[in-house]
N, C-alpha and C. Protein backbone atom coordinates (compact mmCIF):
# COMPACT_ATOMS: atom_id res chain seq x y z
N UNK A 1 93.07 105.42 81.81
CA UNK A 1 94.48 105.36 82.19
C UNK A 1 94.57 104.79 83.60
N UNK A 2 95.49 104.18 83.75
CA UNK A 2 95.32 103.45 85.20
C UNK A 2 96.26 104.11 86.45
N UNK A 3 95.81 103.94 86.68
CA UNK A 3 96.35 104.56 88.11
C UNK A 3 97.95 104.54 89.36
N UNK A 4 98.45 105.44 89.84
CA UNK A 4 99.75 105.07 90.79
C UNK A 4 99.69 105.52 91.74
N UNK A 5 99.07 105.07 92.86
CA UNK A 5 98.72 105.37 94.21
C UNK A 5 99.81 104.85 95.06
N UNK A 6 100.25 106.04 95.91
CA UNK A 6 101.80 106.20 96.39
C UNK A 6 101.33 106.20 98.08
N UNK A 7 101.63 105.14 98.62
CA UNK A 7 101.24 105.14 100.14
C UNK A 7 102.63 105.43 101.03
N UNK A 8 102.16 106.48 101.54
CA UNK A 8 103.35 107.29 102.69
C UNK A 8 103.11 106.98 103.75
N UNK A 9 104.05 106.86 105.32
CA UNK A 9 104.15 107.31 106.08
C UNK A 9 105.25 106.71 107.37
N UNK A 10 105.28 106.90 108.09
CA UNK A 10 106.48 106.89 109.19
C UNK A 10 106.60 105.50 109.55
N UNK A 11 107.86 104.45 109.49
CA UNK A 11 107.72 103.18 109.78
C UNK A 11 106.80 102.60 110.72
N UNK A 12 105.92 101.92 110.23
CA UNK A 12 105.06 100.80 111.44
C UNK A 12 103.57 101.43 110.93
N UNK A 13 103.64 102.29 110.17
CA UNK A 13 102.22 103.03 110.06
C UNK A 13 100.99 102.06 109.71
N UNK A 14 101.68 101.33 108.75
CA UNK A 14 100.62 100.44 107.87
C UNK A 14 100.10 100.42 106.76
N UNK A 15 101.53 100.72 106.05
CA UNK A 15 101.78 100.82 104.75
C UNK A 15 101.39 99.76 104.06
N UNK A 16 102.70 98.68 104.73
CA UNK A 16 102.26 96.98 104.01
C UNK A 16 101.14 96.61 104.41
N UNK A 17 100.47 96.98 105.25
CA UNK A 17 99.17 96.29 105.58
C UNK A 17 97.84 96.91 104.57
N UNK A 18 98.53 97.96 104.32
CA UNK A 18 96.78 98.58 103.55
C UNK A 18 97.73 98.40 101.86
N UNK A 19 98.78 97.92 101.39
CA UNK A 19 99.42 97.46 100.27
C UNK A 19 98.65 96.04 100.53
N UNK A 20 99.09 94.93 101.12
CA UNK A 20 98.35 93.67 101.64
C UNK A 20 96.74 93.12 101.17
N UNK A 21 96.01 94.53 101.89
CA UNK A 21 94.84 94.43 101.92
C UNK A 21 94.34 94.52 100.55
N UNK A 22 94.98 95.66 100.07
CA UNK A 22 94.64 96.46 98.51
C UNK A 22 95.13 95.17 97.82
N UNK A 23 95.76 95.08 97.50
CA UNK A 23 96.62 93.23 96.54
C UNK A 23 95.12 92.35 96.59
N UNK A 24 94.67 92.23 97.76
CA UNK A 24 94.13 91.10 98.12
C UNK A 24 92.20 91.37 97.33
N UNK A 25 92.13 92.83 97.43
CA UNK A 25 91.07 93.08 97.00
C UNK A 25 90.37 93.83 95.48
N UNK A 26 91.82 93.84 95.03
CA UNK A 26 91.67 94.78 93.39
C UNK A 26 93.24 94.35 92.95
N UNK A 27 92.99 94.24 91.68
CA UNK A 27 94.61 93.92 90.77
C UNK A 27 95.29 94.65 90.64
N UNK A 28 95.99 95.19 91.58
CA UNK A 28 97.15 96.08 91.24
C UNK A 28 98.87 95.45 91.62
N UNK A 29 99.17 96.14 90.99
CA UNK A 29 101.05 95.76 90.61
C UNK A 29 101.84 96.90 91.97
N UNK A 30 102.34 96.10 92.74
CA UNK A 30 102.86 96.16 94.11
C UNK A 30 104.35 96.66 93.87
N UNK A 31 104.85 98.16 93.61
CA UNK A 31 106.37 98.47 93.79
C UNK A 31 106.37 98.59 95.22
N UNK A 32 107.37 97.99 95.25
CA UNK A 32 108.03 98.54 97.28
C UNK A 32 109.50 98.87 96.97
N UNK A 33 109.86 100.48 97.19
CA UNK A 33 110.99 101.15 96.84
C UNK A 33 111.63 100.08 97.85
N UNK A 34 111.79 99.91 98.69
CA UNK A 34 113.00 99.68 99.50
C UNK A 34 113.39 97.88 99.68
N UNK A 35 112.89 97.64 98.38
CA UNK A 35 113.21 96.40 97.59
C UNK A 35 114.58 97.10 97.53
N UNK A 36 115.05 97.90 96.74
CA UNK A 36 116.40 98.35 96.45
C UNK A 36 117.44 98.30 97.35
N UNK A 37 117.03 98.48 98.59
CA UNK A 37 117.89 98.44 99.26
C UNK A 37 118.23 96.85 99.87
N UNK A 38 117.30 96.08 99.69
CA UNK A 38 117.58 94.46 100.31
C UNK A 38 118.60 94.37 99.04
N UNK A 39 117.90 94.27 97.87
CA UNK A 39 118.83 94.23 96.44
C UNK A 39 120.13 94.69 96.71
N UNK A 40 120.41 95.63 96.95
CA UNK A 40 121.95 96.42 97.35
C UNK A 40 122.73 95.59 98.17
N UNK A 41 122.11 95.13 99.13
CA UNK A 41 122.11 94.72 100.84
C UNK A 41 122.90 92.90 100.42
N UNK A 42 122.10 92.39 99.39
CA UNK A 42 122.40 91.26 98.99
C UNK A 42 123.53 90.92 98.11
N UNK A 43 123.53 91.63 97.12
CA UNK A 43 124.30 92.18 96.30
C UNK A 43 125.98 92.34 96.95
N UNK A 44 125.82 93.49 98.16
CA UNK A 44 127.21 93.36 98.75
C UNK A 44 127.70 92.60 99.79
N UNK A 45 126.42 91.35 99.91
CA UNK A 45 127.24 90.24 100.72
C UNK A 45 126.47 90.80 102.35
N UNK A 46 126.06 91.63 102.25
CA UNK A 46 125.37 92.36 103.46
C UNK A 46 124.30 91.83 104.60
N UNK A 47 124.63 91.96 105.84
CA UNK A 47 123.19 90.96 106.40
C UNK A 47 121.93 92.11 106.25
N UNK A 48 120.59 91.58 106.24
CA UNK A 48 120.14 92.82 106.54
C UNK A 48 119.40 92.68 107.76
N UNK A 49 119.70 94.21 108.67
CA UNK A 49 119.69 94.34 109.89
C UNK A 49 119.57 95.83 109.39
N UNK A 50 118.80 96.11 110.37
CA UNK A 50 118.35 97.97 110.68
C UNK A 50 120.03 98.90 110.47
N UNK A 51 120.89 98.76 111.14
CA UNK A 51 121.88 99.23 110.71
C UNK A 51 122.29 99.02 109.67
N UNK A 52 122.74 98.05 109.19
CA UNK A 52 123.13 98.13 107.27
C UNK A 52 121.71 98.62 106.62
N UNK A 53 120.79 98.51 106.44
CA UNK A 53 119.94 99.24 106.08
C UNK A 53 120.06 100.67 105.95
N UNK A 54 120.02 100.95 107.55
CA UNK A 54 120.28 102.24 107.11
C UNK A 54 121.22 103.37 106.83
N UNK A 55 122.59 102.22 106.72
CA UNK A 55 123.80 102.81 105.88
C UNK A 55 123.66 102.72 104.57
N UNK A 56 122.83 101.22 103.70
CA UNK A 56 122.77 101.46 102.60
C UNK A 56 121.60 102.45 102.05
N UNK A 57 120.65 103.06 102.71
CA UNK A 57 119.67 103.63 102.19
C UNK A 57 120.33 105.01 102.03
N UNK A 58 121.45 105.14 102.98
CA UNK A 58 121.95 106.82 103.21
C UNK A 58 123.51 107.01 101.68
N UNK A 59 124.12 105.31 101.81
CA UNK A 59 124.90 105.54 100.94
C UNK A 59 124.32 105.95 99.47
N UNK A 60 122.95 105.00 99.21
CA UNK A 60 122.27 105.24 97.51
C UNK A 60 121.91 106.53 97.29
N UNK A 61 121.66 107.56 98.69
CA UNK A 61 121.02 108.66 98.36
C UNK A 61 122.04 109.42 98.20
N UNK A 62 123.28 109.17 99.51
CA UNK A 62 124.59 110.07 98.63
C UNK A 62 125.04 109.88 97.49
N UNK A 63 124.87 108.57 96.77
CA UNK A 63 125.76 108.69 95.29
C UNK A 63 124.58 108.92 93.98
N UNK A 64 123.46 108.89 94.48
CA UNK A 64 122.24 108.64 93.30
C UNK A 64 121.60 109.97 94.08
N UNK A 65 121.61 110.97 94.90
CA UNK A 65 120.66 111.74 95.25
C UNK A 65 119.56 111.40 95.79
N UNK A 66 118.35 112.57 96.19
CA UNK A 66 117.60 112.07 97.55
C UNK A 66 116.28 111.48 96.54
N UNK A 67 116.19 111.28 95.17
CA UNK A 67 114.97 110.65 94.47
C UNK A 67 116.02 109.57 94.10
N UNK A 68 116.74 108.92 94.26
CA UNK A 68 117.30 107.69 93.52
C UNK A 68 116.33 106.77 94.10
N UNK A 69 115.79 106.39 94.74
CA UNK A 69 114.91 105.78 94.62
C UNK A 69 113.65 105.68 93.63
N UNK A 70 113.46 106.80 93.60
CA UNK A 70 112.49 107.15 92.27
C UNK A 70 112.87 106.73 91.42
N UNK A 71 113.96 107.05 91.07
CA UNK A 71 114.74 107.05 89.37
C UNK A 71 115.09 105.80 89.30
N UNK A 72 115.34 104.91 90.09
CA UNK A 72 115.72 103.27 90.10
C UNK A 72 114.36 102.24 89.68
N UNK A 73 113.19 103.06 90.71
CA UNK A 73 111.89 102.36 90.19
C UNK A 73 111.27 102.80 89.08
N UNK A 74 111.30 103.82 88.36
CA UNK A 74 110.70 104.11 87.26
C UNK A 74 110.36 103.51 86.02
N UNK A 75 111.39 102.25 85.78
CA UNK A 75 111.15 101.25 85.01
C UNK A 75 110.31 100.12 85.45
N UNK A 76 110.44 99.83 86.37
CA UNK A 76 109.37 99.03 87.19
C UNK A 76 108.22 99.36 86.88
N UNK A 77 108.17 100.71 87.32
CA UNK A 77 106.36 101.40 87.36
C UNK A 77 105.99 101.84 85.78
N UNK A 78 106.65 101.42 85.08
CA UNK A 78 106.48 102.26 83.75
C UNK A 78 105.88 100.54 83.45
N UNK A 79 106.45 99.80 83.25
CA UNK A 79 106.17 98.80 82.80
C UNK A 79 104.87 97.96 83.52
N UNK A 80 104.52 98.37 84.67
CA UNK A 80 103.56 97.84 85.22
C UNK A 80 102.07 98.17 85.28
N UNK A 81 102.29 100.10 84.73
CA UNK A 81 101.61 100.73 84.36
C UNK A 81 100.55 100.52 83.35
N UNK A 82 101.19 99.99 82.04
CA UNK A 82 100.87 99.74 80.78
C UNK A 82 99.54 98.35 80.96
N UNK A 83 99.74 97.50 82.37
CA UNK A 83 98.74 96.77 82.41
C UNK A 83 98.05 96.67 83.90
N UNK A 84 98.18 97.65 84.42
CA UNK A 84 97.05 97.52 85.90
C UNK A 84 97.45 98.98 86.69
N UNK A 85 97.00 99.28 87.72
CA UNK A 85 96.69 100.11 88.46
C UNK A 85 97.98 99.60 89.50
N UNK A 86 98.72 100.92 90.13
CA UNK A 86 100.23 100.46 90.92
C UNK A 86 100.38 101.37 92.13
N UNK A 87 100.50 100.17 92.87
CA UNK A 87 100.68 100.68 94.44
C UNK A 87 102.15 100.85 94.64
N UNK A 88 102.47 101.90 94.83
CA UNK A 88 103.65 102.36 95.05
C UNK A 88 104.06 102.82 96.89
N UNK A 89 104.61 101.19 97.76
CA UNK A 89 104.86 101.66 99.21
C UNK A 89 106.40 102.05 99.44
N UNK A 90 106.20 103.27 100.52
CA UNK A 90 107.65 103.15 101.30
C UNK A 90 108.01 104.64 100.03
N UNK A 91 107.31 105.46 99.53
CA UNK A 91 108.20 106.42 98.90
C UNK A 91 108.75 107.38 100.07
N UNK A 92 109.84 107.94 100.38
CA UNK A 92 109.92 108.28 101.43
C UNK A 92 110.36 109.95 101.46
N UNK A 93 111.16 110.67 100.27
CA UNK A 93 111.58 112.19 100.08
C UNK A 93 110.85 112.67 99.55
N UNK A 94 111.00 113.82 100.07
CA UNK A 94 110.39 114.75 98.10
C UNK A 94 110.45 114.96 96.86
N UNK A 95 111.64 114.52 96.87
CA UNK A 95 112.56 114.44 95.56
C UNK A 95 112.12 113.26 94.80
N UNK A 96 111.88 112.08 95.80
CA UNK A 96 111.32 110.85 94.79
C UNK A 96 109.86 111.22 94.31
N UNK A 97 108.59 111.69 95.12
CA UNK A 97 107.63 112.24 94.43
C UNK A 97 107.81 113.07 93.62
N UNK A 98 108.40 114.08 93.65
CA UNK A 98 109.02 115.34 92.21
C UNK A 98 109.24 114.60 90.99
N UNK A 99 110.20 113.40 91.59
CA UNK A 99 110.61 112.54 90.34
C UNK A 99 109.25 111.51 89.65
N UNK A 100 108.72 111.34 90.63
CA UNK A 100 107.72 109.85 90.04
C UNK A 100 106.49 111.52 88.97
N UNK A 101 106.31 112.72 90.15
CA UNK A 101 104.60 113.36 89.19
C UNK A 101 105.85 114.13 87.93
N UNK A 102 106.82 114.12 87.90
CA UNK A 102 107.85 114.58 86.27
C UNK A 102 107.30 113.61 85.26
N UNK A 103 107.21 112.23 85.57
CA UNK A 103 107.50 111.47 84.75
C UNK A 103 105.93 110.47 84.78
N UNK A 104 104.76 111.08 85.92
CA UNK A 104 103.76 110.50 85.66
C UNK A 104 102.74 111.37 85.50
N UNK A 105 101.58 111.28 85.27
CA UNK A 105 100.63 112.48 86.01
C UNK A 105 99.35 111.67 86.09
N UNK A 106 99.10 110.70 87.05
CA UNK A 106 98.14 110.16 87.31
C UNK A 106 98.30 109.85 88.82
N UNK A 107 99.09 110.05 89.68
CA UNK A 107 99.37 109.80 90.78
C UNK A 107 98.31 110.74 91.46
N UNK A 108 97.97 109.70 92.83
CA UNK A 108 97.09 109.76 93.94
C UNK A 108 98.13 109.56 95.69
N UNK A 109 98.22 110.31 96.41
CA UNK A 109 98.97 109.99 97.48
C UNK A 109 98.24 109.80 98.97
N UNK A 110 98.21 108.55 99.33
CA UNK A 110 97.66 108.50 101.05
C UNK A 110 98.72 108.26 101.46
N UNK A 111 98.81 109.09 103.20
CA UNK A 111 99.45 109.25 104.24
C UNK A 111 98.62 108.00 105.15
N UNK A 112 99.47 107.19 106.04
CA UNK A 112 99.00 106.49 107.10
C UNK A 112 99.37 106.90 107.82
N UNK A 113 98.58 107.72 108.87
CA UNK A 113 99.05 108.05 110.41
C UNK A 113 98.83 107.41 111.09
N UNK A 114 99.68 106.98 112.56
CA UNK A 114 99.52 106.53 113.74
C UNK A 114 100.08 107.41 114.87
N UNK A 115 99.68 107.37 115.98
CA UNK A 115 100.11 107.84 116.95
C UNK A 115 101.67 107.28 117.46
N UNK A 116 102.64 108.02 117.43
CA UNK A 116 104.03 107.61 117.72
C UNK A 116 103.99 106.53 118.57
N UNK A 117 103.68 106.75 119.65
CA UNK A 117 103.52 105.43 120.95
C UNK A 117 102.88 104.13 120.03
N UNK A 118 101.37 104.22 119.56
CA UNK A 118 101.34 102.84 118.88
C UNK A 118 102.27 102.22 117.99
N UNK A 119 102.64 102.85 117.04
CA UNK A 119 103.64 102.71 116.21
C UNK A 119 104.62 101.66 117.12
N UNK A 120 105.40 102.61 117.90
CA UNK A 120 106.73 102.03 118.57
C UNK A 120 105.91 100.46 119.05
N UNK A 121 104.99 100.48 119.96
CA UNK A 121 104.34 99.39 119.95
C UNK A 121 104.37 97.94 118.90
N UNK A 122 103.82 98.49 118.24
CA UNK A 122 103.36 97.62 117.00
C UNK A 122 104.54 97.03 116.30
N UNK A 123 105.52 98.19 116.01
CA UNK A 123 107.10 97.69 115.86
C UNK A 123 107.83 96.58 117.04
N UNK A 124 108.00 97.04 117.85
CA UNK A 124 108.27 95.79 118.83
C UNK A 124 107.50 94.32 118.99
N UNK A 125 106.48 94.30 118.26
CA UNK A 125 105.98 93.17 118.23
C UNK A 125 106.07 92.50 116.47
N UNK A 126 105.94 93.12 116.04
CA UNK A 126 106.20 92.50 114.14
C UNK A 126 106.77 91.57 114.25
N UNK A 127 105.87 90.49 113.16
CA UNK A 127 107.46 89.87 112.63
C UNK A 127 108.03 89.84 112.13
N UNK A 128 108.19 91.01 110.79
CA UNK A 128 108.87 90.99 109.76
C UNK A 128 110.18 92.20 110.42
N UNK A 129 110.74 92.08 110.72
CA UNK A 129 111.92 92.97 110.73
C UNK A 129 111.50 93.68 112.11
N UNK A 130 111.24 93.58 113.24
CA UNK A 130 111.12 94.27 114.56
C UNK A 130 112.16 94.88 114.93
N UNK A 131 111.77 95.99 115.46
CA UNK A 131 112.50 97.50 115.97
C UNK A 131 111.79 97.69 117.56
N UNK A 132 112.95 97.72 118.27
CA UNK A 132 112.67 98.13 119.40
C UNK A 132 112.45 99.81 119.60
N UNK A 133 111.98 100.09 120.77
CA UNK A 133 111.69 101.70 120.78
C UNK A 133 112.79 102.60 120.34
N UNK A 134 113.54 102.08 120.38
CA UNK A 134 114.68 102.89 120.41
C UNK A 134 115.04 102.99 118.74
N UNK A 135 115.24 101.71 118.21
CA UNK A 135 115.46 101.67 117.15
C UNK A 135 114.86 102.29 116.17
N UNK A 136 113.43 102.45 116.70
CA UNK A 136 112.12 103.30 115.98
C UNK A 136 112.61 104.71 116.06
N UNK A 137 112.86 105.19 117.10
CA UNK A 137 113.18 106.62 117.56
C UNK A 137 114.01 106.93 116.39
N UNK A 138 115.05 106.28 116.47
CA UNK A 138 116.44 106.85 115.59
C UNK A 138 116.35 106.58 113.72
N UNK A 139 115.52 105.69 113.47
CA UNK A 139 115.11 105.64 112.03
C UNK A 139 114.07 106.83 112.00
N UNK A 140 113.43 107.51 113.02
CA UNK A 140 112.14 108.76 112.95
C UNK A 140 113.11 109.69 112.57
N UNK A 141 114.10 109.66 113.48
CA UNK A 141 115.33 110.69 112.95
C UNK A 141 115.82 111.20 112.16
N UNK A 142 116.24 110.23 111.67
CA UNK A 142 117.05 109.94 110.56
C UNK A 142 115.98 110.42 109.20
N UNK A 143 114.92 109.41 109.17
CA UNK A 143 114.33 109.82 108.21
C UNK A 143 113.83 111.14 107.93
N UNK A 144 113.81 111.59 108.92
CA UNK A 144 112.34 113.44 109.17
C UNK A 144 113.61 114.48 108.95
N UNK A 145 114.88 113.98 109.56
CA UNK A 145 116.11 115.08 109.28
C UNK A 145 116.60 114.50 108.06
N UNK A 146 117.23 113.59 107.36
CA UNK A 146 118.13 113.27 106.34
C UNK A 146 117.54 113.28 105.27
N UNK A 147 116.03 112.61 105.28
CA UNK A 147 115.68 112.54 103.93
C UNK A 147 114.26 113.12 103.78
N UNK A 148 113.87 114.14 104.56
CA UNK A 148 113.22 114.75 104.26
C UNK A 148 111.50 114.03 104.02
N UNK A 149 111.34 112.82 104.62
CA UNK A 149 110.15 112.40 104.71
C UNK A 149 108.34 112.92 105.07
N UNK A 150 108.89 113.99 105.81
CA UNK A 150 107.58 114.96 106.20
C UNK A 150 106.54 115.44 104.96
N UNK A 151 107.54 116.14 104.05
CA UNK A 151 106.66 116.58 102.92
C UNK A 151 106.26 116.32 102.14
N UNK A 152 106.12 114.62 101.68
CA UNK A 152 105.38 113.93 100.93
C UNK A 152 104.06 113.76 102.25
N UNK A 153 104.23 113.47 103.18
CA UNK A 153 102.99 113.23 104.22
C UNK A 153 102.15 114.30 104.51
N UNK A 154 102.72 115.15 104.48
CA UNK A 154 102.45 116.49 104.94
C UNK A 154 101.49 116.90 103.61
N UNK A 155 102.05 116.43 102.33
CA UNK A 155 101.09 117.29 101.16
C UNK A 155 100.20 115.95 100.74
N UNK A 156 99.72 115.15 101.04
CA UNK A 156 99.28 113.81 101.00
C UNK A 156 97.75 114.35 100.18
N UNK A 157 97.41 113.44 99.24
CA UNK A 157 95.65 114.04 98.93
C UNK A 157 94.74 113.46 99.91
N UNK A 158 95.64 112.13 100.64
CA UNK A 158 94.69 111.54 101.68
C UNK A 158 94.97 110.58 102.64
N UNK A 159 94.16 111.43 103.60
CA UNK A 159 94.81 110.68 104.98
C UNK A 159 94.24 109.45 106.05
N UNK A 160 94.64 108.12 106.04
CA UNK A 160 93.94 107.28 107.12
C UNK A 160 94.57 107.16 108.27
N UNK A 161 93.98 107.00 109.07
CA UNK A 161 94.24 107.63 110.67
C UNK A 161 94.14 105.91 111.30
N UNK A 162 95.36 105.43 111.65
CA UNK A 162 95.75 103.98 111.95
C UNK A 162 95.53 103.62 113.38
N UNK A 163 94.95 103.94 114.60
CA UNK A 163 95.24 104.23 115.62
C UNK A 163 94.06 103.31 116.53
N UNK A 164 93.45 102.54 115.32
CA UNK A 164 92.45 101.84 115.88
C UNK A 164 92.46 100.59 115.74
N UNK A 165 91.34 99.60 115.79
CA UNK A 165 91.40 97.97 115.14
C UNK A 165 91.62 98.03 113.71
N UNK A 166 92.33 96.84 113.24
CA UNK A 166 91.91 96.60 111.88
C UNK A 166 91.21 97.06 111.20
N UNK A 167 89.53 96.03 111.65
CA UNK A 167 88.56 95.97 111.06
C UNK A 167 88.30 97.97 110.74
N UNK A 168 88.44 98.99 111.49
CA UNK A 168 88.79 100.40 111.46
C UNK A 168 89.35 100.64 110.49
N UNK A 169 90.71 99.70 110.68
CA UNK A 169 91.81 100.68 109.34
C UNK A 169 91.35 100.59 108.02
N UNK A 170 90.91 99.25 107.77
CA UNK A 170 90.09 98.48 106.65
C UNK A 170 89.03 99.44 105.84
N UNK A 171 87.94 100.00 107.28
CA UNK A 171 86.79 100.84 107.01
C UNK A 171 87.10 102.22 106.04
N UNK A 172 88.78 102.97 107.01
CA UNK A 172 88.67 103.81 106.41
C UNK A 172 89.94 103.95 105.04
N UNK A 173 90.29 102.42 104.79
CA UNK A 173 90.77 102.38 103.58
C UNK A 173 89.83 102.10 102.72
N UNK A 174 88.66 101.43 102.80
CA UNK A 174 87.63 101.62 101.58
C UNK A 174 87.02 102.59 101.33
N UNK A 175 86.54 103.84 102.25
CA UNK A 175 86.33 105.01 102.27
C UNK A 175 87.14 105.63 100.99
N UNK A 176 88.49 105.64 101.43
CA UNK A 176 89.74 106.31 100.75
C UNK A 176 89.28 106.04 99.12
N UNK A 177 89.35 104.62 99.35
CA UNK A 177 89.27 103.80 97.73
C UNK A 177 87.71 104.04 96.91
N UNK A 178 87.17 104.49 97.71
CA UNK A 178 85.76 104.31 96.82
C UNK A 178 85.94 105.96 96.42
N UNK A 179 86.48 106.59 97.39
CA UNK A 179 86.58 108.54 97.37
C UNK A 179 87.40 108.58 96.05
N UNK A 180 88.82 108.11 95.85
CA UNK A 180 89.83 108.39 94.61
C UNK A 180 88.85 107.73 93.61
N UNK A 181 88.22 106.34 93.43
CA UNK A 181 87.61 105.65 92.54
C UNK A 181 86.26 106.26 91.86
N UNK A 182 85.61 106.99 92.97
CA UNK A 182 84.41 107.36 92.16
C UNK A 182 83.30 105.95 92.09
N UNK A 183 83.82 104.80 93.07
CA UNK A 183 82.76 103.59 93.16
C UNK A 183 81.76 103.65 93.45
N UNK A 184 81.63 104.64 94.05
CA UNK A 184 79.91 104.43 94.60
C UNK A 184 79.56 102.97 95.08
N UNK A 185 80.59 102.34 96.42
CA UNK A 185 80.01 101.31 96.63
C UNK A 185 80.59 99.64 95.91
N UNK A 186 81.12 100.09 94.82
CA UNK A 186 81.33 99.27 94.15
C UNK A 186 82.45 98.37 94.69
N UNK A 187 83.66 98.97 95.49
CA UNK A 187 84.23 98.84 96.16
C UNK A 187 84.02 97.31 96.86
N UNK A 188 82.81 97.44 98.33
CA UNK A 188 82.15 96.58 99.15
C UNK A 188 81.49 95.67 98.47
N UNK A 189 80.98 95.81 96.68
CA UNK A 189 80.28 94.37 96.45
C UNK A 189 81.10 93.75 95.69
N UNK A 190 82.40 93.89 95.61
CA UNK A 190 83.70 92.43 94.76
C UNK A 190 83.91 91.51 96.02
């Protein structure tokens, strides 16, 4: 049965980057929940910018609840399921994990930690969507009070610790991958 490995953690962590890496090194089928919200974002004519963002992420959860995200991707992951192994980035409540292990039971969860300061760092320099410190601060907010993001990280089966080089984060994402896989290695010789 193939697999749905759900990568958590606090914007800038290095989610897309160890999603990126993973794509690049084993066949798996790439959900990114917060596709939904560009979708929404586009949909109503919307620019997207950190503020509409994060009015539309707060409006879907008031009218769909705090797993509508879950429940929106579930067809996605159901169907992607049936032929490869699925990286699931950006799940962000509890309610959406409640919703995805209801309706799966093969799920695996890593947390990416970074140290707050790098983070804010690393955000100010991106190029995909850059957040100044501030901007970082108030999406930490938002997310840890509104939607309850802590306790998917918090109950994580596994944790990589982002706070170093690459070539580091890399090390201890194959670690991760050979640990859930059972490779013995197998991993380092594709």
């Amino acid at each position: 049965m193939n697999k749905i490995i759900v990568i958590l953690g606090m914007c800038g962590s290095g989610k897309s980057v160890f999603c990126d890496y993973l794509e690049k090194k084993h066949d798996f089928k790439r959900i990114y929940f917060g596709e939904v919200t560009f979708d929404k974002l586009k949909e109503s004519g919307l620019e997207v910018n950190p503020d509409n963002e994060r009015m539309m992420r707060e409006k879907l959860r008031q009218d769909g609840g705090m797993g509508v995200y879950a429940t929106l991707n579930i067809p996605k992951i159901k169907d992607a399921i049936n032929t490869s192994d699925v990286l699931v980035e950006s799940l962000y409540s509890w309610d959406e994990l409640k919703i995805l292990q209801e309706n799966f039971s093969n799920i695996t969860t890593i947390a990416i930690v970074v140290d707050k300061n790098i983070r804010y760092e690393r955000l100010e320099v991106r190029e995909y969507r850059p957040l100044t410190k501030e901007e970082a601060a108030k999406r930490d907010l938002t997310e840890t009070e509104n939607i309850k993001k802590c306790e998917p990280i918090a109950n994580a089966d596994y944790y990589i610790m982002n706070n170093g080089t690459i070539d580091e984060f890399y090390e201890r994402c194959d670690e991760v991958l050979n640990e859930i896989y059972k490779w013995n290695g197998w991993w380092f010789s594709k």
